[in-house]
PDB file of N, CA and C in Angstrom:
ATOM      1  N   UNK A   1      -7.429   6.776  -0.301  1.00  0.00           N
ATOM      2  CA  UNK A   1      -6.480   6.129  -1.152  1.00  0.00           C
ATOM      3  C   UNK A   1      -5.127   6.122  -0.471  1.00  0.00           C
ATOM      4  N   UNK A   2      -4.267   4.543  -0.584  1.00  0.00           N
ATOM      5  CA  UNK A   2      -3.309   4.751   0.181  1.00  0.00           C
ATOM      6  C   UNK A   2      -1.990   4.675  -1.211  1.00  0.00           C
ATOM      7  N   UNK A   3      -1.166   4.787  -1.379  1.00  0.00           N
ATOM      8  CA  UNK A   3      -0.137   5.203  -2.654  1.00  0.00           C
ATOM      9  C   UNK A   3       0.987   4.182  -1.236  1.00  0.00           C
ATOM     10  N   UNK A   4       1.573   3.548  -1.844  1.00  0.00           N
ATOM     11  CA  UNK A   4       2.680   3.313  -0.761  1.00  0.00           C
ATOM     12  C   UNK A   4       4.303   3.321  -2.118  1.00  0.00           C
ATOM     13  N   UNK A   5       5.196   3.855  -1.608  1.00  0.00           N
ATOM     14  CA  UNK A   5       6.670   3.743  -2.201  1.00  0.00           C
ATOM     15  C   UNK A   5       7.805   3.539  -1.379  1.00  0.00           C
ATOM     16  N   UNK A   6       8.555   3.064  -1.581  1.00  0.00           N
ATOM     17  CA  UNK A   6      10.169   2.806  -1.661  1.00  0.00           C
ATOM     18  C   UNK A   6       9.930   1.525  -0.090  1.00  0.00           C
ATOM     19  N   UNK A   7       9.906   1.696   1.216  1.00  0.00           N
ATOM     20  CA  UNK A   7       9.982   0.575   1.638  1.00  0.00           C
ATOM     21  C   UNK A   7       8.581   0.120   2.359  1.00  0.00           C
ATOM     22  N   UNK A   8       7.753   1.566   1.975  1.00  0.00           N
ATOM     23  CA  UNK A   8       6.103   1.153   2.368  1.00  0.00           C
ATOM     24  C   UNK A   8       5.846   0.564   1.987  1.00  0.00           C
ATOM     25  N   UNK A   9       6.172  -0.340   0.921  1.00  0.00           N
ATOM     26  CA  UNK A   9       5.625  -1.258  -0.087  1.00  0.00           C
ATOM     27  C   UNK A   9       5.252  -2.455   1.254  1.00  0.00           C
ATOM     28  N   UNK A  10       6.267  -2.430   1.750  1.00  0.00           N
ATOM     29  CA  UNK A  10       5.764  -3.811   2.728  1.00  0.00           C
ATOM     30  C   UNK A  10       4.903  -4.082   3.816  1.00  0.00           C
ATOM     31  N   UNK A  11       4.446  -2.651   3.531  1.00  0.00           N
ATOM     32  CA  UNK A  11       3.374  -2.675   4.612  1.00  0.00           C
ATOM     33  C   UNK A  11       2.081  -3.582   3.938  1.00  0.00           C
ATOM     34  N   UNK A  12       2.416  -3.371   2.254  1.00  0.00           N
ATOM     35  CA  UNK A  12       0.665  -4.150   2.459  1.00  0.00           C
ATOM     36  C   UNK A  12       1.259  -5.903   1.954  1.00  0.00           C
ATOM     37  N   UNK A  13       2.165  -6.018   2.671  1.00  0.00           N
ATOM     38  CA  UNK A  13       2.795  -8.029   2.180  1.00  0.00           C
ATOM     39  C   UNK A  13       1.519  -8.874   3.270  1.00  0.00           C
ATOM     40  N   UNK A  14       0.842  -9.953   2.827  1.00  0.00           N
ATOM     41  CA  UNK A  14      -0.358 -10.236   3.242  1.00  0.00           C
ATOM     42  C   UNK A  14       0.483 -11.348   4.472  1.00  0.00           C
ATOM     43  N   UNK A  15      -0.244 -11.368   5.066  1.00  0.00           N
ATOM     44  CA  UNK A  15       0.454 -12.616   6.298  1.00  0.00           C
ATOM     45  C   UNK A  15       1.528 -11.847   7.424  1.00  0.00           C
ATOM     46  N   UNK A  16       1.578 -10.972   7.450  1.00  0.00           N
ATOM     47  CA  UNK A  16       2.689 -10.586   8.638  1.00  0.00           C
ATOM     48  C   UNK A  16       2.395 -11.161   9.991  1.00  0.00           C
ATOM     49  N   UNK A  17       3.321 -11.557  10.471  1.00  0.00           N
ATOM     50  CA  UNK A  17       3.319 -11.902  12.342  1.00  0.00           C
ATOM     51  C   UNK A  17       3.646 -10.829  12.729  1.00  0.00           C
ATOM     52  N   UNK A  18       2.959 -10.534  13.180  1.00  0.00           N
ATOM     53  CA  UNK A  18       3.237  -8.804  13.597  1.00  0.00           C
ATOM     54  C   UNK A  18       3.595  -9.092  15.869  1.00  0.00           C
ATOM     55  N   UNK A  19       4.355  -8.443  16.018  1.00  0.00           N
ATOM     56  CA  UNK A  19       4.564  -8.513  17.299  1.00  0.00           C
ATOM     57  C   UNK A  19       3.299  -8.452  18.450  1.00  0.00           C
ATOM     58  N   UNK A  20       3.044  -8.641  19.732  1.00  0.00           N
ATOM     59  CA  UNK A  20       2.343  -7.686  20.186  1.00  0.00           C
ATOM     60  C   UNK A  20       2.408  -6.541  20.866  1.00  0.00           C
ATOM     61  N   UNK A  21       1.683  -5.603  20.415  1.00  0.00           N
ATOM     62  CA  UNK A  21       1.725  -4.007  21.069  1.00  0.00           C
ATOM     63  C   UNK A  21       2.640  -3.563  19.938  1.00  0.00           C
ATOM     64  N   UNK A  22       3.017  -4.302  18.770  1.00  0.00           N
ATOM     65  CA  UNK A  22       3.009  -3.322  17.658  1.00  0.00           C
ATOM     66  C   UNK A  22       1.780  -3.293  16.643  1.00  0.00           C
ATOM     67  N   UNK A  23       2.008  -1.923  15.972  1.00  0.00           N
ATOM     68  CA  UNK A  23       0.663  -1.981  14.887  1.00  0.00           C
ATOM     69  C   UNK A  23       1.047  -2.643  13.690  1.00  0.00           C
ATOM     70  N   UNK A  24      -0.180  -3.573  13.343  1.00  0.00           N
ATOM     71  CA  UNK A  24       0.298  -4.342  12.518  1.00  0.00           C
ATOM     72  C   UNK A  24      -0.941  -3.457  11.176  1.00  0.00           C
ATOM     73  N   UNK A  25       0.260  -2.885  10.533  1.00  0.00           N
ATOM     74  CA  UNK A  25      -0.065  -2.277   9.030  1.00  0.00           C
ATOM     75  C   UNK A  25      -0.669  -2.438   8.485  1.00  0.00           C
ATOM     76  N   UNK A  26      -0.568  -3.864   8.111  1.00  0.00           N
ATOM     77  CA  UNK A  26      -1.678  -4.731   6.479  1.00  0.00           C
ATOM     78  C   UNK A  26      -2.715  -4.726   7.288  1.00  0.00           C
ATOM     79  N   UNK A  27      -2.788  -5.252   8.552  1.00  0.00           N
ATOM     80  CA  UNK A  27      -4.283  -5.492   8.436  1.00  0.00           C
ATOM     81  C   UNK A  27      -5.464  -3.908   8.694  1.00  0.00           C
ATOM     82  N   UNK A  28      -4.008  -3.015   8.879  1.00  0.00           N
ATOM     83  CA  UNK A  28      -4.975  -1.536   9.374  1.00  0.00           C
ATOM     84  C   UNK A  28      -5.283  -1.290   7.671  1.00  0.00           C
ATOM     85  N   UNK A  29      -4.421  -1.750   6.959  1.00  0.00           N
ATOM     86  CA  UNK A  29      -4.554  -1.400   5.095  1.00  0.00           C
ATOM     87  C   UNK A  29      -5.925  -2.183   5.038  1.00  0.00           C
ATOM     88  N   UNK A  30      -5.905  -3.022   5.261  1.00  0.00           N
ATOM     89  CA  UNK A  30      -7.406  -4.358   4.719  1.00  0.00           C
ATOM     90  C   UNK A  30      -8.535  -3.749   5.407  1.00  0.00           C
ATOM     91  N   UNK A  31      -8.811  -3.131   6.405  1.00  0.00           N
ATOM     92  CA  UNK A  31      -9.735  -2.250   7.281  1.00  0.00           C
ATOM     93  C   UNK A  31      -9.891  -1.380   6.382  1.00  0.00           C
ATOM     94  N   UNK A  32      -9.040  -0.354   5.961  1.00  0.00           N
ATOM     95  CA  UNK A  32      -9.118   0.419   4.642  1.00  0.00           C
ATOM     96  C   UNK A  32     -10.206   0.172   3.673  1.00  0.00           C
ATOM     97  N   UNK A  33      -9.380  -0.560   3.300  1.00  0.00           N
ATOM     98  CA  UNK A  33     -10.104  -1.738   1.907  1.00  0.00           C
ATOM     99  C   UNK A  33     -11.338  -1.907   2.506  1.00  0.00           C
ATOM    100  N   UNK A  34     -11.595  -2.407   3.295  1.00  0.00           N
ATOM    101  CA  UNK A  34     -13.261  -2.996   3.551  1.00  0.00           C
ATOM    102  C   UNK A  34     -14.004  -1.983   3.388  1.00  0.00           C
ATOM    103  N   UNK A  35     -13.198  -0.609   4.086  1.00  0.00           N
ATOM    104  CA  UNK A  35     -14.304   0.767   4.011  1.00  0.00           C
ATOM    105  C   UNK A  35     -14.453   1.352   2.906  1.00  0.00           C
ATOM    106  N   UNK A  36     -13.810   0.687   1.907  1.00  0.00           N
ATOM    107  CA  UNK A  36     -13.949   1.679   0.200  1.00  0.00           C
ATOM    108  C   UNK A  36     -12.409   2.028   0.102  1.00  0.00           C
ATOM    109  N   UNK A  37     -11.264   2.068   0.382  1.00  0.00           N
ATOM    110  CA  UNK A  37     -10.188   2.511   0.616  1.00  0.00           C
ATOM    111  C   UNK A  37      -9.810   1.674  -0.214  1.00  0.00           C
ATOM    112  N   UNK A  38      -8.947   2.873  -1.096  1.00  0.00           N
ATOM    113  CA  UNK A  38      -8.046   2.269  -2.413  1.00  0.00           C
ATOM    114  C   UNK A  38      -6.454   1.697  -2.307  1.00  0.00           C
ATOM    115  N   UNK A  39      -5.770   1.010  -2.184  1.00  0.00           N
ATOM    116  CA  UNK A  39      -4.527   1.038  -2.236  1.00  0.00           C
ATOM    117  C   UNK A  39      -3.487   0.684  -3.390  1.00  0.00           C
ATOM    118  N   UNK A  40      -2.500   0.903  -3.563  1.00  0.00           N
ATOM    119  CA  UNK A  40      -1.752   1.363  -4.277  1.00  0.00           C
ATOM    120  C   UNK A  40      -0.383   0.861  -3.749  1.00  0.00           C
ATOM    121  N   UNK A  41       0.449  -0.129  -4.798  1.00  0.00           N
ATOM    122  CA  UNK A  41       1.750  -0.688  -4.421  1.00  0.00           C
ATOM    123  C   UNK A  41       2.749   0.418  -6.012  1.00  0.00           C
ATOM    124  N   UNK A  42       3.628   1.251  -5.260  1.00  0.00           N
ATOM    125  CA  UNK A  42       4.741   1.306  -6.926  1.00  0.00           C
ATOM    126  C   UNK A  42       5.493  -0.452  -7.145  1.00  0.00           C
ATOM    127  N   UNK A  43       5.122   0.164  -8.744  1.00  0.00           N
ATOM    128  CA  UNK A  43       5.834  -1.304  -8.969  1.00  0.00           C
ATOM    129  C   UNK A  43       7.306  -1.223  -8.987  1.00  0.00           C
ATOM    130  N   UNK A  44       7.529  -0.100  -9.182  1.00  0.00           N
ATOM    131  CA  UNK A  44       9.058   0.325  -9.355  1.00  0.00           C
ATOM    132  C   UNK A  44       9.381  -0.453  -7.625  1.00  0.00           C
ATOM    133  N   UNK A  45       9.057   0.076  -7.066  1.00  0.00           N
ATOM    134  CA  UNK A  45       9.784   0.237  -5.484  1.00  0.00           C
ATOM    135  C   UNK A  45       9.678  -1.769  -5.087  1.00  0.00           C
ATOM    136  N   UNK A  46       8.154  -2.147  -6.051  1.00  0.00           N
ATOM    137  CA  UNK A  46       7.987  -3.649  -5.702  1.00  0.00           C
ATOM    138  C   UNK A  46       9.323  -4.308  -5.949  1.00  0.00           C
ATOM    139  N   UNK A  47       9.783  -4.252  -7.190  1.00  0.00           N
ATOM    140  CA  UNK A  47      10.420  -5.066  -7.901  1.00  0.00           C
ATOM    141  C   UNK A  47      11.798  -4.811  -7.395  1.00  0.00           C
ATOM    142  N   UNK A  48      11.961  -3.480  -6.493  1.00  0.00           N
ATOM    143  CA  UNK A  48      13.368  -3.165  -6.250  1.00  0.00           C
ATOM    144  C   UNK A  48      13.614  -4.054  -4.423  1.00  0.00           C
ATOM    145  N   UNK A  49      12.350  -4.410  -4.174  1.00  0.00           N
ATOM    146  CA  UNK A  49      12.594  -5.623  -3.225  1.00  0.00           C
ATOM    147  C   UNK A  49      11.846  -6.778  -2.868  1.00  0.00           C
ATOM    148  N   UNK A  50      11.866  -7.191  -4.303  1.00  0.00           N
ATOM    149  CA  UNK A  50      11.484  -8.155  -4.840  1.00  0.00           C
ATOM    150  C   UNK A  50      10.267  -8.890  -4.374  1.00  0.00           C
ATOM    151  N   UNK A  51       9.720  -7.875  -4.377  1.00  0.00           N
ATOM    152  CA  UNK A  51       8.085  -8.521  -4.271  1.00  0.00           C
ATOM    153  C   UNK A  51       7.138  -8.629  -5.306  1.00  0.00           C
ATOM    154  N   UNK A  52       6.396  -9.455  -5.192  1.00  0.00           N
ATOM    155  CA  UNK A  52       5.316  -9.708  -6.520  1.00  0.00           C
ATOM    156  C   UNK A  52       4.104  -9.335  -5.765  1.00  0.00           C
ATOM    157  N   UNK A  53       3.217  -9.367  -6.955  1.00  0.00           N
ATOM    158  CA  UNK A  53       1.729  -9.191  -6.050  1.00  0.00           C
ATOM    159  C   UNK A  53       0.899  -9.991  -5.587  1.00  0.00           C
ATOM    160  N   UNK A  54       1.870 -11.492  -5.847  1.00  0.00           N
ATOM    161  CA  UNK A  54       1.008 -12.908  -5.317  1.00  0.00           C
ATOM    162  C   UNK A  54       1.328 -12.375  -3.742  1.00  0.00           C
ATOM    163  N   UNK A  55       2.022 -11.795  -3.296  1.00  0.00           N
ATOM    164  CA  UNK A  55       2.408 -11.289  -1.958  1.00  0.00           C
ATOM    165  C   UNK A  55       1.932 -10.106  -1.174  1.00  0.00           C
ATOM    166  N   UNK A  56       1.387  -9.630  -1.922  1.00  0.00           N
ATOM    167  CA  UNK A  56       0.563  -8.267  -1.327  1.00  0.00           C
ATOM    168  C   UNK A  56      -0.991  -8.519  -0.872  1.00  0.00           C
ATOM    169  N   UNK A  57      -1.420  -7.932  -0.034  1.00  0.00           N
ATOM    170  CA  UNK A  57      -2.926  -8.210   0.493  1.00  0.00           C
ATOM    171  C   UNK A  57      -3.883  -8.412  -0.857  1.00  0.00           C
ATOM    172  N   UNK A  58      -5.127  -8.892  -0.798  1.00  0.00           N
ATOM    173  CA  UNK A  58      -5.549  -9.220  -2.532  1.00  0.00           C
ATOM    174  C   UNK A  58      -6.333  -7.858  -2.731  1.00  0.00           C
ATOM    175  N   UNK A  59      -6.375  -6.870  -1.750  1.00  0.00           N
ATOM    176  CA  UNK A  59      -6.815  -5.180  -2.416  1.00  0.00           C
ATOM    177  C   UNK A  59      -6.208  -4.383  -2.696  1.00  0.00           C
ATOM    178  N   UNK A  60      -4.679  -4.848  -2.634  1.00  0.00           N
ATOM    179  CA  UNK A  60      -3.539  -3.912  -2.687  1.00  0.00           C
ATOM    180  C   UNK A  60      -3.242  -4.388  -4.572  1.00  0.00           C
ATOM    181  N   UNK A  61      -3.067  -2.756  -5.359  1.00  0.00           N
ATOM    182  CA  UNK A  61      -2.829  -3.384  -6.436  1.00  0.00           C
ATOM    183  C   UNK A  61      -1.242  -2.711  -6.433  1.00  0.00           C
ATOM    184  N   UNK A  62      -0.504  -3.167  -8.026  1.00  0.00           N
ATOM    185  CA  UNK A  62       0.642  -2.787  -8.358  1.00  0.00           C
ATOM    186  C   UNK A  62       0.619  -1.215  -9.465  1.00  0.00           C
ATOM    187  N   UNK A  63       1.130  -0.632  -9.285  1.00  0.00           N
ATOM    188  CA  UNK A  63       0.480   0.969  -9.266  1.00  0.00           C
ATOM    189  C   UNK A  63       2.032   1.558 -10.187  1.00  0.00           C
ATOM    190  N   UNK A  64       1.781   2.745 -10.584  1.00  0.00           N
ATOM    191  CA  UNK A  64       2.235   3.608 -11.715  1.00  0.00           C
ATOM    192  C   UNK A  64       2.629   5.271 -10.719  1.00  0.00           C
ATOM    193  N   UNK A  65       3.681   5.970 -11.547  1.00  0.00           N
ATOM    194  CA  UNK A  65       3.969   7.006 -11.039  1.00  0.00           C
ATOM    195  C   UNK A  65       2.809   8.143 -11.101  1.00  0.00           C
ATOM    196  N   UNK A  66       2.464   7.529 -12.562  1.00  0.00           N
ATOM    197  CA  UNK A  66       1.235   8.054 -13.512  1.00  0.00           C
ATOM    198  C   UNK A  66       0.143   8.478 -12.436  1.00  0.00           C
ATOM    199  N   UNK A  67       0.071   7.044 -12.193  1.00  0.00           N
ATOM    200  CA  UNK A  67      -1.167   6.797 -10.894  1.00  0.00           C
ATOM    201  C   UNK A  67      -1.401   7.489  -9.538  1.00  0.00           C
ATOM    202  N   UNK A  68       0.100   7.564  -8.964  1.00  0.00           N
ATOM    203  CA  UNK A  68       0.151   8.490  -7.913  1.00  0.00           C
ATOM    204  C   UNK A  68      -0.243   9.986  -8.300  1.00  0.00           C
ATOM    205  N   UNK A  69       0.434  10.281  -9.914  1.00  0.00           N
ATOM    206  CA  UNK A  69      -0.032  11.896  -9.714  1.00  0.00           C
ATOM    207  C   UNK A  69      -1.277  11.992  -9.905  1.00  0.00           C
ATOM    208  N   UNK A  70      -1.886  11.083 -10.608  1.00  0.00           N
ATOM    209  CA  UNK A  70      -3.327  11.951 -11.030  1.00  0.00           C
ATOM    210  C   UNK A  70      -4.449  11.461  -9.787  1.00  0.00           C
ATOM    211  N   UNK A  71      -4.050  10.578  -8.457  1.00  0.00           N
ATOM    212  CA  UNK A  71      -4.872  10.386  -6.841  1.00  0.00           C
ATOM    213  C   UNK A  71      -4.199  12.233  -6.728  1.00  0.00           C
ATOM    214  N   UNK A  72      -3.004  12.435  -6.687  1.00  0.00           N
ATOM    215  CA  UNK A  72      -2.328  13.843  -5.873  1.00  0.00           C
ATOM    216  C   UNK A  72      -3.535  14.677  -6.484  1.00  0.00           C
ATOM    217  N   UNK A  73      -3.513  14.702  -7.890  1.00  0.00           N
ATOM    218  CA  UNK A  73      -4.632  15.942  -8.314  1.00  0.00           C
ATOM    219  C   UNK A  73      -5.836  16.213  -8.311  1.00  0.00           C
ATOM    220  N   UNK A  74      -6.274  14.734  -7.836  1.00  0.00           N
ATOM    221  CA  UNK A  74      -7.499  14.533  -7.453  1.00  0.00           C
ATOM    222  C   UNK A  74      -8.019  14.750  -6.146  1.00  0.00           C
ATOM    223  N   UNK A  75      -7.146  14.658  -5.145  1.00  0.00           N
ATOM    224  CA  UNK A  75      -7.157  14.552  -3.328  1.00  0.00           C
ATOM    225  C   UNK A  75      -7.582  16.074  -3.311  1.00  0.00           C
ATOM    226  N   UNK A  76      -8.406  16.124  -1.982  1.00  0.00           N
ATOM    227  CA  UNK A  76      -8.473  17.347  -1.030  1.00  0.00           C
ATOM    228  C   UNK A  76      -7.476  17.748  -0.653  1.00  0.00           C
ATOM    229  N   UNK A  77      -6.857  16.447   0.026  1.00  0.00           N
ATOM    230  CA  UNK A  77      -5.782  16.317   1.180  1.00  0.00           C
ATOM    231  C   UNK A  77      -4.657  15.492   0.625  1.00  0.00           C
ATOM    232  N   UNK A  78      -3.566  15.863   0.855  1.00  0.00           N
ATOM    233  CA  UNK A  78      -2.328  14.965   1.187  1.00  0.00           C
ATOM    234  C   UNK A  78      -1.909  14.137   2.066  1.00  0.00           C
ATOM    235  N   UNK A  79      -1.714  13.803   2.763  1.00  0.00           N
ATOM    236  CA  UNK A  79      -0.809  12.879   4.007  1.00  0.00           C
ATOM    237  C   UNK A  79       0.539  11.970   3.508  1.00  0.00           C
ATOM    238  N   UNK A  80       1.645  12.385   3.763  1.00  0.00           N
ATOM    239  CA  UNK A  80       2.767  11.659   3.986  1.00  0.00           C
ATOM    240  C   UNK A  80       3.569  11.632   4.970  1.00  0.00           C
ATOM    241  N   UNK A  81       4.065  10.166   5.247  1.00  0.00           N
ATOM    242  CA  UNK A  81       4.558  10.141   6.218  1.00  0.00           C
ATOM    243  C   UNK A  81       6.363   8.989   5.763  1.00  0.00           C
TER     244      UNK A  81
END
């Protein structure tokens, strides 16, 4: 499960031109997704730069604080970065 907040949000915006020899995010998120991998947009953080979810990859949903804690209490593991 991926939880993304404040400017991670844009990692999962669908369509990026991503440079080359940089990593391009969304599509490592959609690899995710194909393998069973959940993702997770705050809507708070969406709306604070103005993204909708017609704009996010179509496995990426719009997500709750709610939501993040009860993946935290559920996880083995953590990872933040």
């Amino acid at each position: 499960m991926v939880r993304s907040t404040a400017y991670g949000v844009t990692c999962a915006v669908a369509g990026q031109k991503t440079p080359d020899g940089y990593y391009a995010l969304n599509r490592m998120l959609g690899s995710l997704a194909r393998h069973g991998g959940h993702i997770a947009c705050s809507g708070t953080c969406l709306d604070a730069r103005g993204l909708s979810k017609e704009l996010l990859l179509a496995e990426a949903s719009r997500s709750t604080i709610d939501e993040l804690a009860a993946w935290t209490i559920e996880a083995d593991q953590v990872l933040t970065f």
